[in-house]
C-alpha atoms as a PDB file:
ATOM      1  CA  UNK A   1      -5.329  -1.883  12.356  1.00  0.00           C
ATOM      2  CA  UNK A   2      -3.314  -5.076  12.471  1.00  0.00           C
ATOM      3  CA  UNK A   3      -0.672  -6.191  10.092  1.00  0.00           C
ATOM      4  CA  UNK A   4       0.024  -9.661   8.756  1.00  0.00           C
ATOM      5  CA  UNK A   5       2.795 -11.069   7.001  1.00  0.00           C
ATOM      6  CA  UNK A   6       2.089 -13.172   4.442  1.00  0.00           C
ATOM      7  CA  UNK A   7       3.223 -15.751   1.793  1.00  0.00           C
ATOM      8  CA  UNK A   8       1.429 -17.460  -0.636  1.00  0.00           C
ATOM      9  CA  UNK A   9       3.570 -20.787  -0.627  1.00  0.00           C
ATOM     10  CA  UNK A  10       2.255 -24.047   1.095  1.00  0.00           C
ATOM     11  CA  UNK A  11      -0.651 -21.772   3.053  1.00  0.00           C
ATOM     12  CA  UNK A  12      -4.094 -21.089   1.582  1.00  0.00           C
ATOM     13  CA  UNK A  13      -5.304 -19.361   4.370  1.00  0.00           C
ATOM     14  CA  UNK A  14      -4.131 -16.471   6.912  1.00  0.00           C
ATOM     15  CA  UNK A  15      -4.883 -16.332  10.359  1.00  0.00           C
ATOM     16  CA  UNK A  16      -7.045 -12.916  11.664  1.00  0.00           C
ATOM     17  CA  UNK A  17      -5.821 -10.928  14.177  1.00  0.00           C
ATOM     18  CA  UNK A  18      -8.850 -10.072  15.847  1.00  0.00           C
ATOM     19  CA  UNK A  19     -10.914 -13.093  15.745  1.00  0.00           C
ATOM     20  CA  UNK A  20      -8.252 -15.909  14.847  1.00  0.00           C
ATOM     21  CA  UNK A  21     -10.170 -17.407  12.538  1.00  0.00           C
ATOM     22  CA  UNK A  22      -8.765 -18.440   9.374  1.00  0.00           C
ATOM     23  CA  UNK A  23      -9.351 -16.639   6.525  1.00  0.00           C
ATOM     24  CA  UNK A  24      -8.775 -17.293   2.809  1.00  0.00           C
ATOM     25  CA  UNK A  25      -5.592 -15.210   0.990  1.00  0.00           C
ATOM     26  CA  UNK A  26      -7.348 -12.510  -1.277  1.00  0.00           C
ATOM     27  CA  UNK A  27     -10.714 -12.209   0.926  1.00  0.00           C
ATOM     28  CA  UNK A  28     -11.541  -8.734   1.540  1.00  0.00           C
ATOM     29  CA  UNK A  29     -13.502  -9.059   4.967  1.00  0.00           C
ATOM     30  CA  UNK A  30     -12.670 -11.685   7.132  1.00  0.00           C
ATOM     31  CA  UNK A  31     -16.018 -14.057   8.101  1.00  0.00           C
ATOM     32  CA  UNK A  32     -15.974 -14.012  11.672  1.00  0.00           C
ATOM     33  CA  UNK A  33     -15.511 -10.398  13.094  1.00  0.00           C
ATOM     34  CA  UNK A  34     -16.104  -8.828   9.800  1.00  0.00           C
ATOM     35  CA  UNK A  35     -12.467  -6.912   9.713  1.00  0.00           C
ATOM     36  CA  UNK A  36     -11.921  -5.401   6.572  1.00  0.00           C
ATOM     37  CA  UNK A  37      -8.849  -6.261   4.752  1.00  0.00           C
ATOM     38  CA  UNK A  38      -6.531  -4.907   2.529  1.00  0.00           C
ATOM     39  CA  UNK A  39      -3.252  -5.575   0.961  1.00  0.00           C
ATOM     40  CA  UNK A  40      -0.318  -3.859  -0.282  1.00  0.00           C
ATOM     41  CA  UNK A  41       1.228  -0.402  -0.111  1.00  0.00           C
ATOM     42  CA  UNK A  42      -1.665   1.915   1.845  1.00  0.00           C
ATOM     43  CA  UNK A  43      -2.943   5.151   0.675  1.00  0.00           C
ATOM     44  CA  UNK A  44      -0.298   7.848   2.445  1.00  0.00           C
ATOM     45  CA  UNK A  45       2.545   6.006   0.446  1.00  0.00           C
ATOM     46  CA  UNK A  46       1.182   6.891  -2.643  1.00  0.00           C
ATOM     47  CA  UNK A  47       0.127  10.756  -1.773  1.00  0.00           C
ATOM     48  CA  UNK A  48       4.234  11.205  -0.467  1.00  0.00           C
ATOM     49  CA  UNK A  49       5.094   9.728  -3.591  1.00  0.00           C
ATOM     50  CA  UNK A  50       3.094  12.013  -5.428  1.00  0.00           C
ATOM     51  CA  UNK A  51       4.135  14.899  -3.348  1.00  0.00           C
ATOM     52  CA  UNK A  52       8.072  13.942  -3.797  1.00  0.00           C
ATOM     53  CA  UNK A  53       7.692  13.968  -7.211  1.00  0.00           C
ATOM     54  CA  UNK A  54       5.667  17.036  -7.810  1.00  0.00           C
ATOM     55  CA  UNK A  55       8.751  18.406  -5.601  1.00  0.00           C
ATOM     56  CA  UNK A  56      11.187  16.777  -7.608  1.00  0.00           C
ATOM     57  CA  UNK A  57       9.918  17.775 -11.239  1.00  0.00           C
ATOM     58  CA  UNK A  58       9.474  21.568  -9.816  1.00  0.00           C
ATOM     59  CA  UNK A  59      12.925  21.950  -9.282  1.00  0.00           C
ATOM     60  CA  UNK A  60      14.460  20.292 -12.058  1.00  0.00           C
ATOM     61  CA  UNK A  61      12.129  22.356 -14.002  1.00  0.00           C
ATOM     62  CA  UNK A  62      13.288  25.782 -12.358  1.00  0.00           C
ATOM     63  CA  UNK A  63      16.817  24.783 -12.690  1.00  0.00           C
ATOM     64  CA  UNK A  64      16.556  23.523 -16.504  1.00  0.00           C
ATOM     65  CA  UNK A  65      13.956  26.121 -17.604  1.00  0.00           C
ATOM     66  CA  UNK A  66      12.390  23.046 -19.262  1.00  0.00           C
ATOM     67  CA  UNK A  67       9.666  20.035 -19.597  1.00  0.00           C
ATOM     68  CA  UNK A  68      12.599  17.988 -18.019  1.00  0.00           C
ATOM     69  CA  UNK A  69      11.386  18.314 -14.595  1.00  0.00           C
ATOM     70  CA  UNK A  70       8.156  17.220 -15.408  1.00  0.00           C
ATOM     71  CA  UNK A  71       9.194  14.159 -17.351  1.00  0.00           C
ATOM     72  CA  UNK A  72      11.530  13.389 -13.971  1.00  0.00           C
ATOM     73  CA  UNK A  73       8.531  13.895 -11.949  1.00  0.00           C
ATOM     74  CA  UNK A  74       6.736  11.466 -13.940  1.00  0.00           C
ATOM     75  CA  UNK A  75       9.463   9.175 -13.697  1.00  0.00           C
ATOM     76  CA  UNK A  76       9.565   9.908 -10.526  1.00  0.00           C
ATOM     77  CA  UNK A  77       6.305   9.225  -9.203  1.00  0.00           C
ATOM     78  CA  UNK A  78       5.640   5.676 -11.243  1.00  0.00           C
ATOM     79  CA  UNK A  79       8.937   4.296 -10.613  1.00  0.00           C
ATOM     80  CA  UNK A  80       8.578   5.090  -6.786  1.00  0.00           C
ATOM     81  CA  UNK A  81       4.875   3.704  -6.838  1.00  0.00           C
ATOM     82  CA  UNK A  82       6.053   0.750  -8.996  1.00  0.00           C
ATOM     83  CA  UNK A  83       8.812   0.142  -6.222  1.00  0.00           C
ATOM     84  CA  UNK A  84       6.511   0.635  -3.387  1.00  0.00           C
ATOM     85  CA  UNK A  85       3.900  -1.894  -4.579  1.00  0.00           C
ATOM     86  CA  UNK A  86       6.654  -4.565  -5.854  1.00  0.00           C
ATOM     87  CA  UNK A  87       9.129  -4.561  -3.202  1.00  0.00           C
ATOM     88  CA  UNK A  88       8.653  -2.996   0.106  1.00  0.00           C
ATOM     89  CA  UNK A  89       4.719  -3.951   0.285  1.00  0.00           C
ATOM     90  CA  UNK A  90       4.296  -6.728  -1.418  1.00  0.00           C
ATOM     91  CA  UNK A  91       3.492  -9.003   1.566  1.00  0.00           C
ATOM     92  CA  UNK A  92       1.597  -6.420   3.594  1.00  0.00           C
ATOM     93  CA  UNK A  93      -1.762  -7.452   4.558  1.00  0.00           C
ATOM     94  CA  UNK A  94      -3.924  -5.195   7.131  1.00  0.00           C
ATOM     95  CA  UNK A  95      -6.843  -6.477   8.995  1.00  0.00           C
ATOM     96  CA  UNK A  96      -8.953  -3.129  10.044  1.00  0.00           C
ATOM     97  CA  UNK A  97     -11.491  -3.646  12.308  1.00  0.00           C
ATOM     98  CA  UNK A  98     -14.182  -0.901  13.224  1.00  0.00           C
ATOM     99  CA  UNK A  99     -15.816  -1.265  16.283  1.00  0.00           C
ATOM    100  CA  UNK A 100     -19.049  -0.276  17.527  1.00  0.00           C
ATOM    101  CA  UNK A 101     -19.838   1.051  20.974  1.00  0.00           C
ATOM    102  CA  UNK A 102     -23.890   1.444  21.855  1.00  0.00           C
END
């Protein structure tokens, strides 16, 4: 898996990692080696997030002996996802490229 950075300013396209062909910003599979692509925060960010909070809204609820530490898991878990998407991945583009042996 390769990472881009990427901004949407001047720039239409993004260059591929694999094939260096250019490829338009918001394609899903790039046209000449078929990489798949795929853009912001991956998958494992949003399972830890979902873990911490779970965590989180356990022990606020064993401490409070009440529906608080579910409502701060909640909180929690969408304001950490929200962050996550917004800020720290926001320009995070992957290029994944499966390849075959015969």
């Amino acid at each position: 898996m390769s990472l881009v950075s990427r901004t949407c300013s001047a720039k239409e396209t993004m260059t591929c990692p694999h094939c260096h062909g250019a490829v338009p910003i918001g394609a899903t599979v790039c046209r000449g080696c078929k990489a798949e692509i795929s853009y912001g925060a991956p998958f494992w960010t949003i399972v830890v997030t979902f873990l911490l909070a779970v965590f989180l809204a356990i022990q606020v609820g064993v401490r409070t002996n009440s529906t608080l530490g579910w409502i701060s898991g909640l909180v929690t878990f969408f304001g950490g996802h929200y962050l996550l998407e917004s800020k720290l991945f926001v320009n995070r583009v992957a290029f994944n490229r499966h390849y075959k042996t015969t």
